[in-house]
C-alpha atoms as a PDB file:
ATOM      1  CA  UNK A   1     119.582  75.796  72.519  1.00  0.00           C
ATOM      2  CA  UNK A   2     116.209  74.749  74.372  1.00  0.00           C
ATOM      3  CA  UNK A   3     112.856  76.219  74.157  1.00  0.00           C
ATOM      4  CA  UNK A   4     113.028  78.512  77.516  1.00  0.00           C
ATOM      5  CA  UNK A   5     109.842  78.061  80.009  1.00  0.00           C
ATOM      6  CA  UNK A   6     107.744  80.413  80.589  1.00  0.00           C
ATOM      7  CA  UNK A   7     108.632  82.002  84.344  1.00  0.00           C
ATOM      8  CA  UNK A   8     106.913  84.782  86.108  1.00  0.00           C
ATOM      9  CA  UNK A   9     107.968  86.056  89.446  1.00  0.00           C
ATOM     10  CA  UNK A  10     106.190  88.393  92.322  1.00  0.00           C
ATOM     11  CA  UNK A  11     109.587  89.723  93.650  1.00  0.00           C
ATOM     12  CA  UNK A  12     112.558  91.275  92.331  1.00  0.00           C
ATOM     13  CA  UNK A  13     114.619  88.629  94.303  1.00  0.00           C
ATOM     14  CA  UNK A  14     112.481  85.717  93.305  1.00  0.00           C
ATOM     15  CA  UNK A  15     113.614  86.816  89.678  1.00  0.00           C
ATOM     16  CA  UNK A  16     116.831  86.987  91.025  1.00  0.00           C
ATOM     17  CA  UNK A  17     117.242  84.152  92.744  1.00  0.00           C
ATOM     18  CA  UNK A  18     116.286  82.380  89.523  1.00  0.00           C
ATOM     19  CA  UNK A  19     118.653  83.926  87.488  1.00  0.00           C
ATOM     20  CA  UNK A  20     121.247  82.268  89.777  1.00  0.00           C
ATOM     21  CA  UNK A  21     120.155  79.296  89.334  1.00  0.00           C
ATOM     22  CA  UNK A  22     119.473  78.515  86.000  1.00  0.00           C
ATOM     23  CA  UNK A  23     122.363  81.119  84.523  1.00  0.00           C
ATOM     24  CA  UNK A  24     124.990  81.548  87.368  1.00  0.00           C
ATOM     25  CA  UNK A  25     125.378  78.291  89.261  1.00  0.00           C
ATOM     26  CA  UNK A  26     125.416  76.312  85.810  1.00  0.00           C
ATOM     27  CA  UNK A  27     128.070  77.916  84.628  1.00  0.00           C
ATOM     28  CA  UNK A  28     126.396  79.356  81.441  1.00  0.00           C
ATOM     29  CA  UNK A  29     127.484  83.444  83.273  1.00  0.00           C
ATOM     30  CA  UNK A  30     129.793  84.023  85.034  1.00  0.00           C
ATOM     31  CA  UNK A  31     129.579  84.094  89.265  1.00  0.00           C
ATOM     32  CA  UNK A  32     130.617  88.193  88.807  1.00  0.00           C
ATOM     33  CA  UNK A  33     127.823  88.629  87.147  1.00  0.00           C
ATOM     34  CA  UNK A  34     125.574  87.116  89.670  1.00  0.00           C
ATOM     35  CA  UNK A  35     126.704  89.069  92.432  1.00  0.00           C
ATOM     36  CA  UNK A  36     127.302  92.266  90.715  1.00  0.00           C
ATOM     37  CA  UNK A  37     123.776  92.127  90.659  1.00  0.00           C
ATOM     38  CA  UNK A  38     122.988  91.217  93.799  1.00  0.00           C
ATOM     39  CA  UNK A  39     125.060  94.610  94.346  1.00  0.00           C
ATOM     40  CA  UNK A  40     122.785  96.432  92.007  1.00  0.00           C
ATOM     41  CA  UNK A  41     119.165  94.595  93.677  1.00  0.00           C
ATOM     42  CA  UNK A  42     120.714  96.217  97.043  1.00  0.00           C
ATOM     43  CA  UNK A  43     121.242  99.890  95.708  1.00  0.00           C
ATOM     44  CA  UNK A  44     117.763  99.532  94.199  1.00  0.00           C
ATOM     45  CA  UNK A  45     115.988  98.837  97.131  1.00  0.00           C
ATOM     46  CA  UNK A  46     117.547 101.124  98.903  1.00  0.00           C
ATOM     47  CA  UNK A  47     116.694 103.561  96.483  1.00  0.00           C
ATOM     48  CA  UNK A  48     113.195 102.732  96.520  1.00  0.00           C
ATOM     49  CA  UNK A  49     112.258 102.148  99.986  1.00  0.00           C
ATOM     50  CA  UNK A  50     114.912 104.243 102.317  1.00  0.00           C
ATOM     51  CA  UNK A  51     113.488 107.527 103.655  1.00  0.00           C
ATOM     52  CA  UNK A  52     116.894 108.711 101.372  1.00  0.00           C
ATOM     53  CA  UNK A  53     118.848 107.766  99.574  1.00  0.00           C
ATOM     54  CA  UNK A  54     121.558 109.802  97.159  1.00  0.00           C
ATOM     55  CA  UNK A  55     123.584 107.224  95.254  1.00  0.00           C
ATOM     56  CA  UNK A  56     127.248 108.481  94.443  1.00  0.00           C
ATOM     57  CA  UNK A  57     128.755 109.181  91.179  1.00  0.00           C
ATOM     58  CA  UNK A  58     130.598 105.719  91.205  1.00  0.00           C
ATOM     59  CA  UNK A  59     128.097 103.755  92.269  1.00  0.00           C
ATOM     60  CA  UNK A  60     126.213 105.328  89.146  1.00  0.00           C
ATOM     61  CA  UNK A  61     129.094 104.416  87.474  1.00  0.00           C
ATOM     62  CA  UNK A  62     129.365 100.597  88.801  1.00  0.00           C
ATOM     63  CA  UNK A  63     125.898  99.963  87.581  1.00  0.00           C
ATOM     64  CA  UNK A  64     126.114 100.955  84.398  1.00  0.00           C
ATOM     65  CA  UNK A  65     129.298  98.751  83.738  1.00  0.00           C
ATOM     66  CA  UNK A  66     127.069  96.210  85.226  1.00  0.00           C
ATOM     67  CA  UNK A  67     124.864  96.576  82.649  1.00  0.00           C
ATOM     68  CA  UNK A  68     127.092  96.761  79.769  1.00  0.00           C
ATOM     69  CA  UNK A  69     128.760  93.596  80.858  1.00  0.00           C
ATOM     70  CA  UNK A  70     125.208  91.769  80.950  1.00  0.00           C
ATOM     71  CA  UNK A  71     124.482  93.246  77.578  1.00  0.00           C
ATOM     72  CA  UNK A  72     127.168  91.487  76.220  1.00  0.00           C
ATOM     73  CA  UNK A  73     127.156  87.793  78.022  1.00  0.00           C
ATOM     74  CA  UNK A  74     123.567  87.862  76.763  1.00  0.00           C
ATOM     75  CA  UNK A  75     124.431  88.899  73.528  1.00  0.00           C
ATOM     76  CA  UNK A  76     127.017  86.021  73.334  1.00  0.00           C
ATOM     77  CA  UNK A  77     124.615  83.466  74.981  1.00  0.00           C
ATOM     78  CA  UNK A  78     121.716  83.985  72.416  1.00  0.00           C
ATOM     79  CA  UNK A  79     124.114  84.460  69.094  1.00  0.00           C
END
């Protein structure tokens, strides 16, 4: 494994968008991943910036699979 560069982003989907490309569209995670949290970057913004916004029990639910699948492709990709 390579030394990784140092990267700093403005934007949520600058970081995002970076992700993509250096994780998702090589092949290193998988394309679920990628869009799973494109899902997530949606229900966050919404969150943040819509007048409201009351996320349901299974979204909840989707993002914290999410997560626990990232955990572990990370976990497998540093080890």
């Amino acid at each position: 494994m390579t030394q990784a560069e140092p990267v700093a982003f403005k934007r949520h989907k600058d970081t995002i968008g970076y992700f993509n490309k250096k994780y998702v569209h090589t092949g290193i995670l998988p394309g679920e991943i990628g869009r799973n949290i494109a899902k997530a970057a949606k229900v966050r913004h919404a969150s943040d910036y819509d007048e409201i916004y009351i996320a349901s029990k299974e979204e909840a639910e989707k993002q914290i699979q999410t997560a626990k699948i990232m955990i572990e492709l990370v976990e497998k990709f540093i080890s």
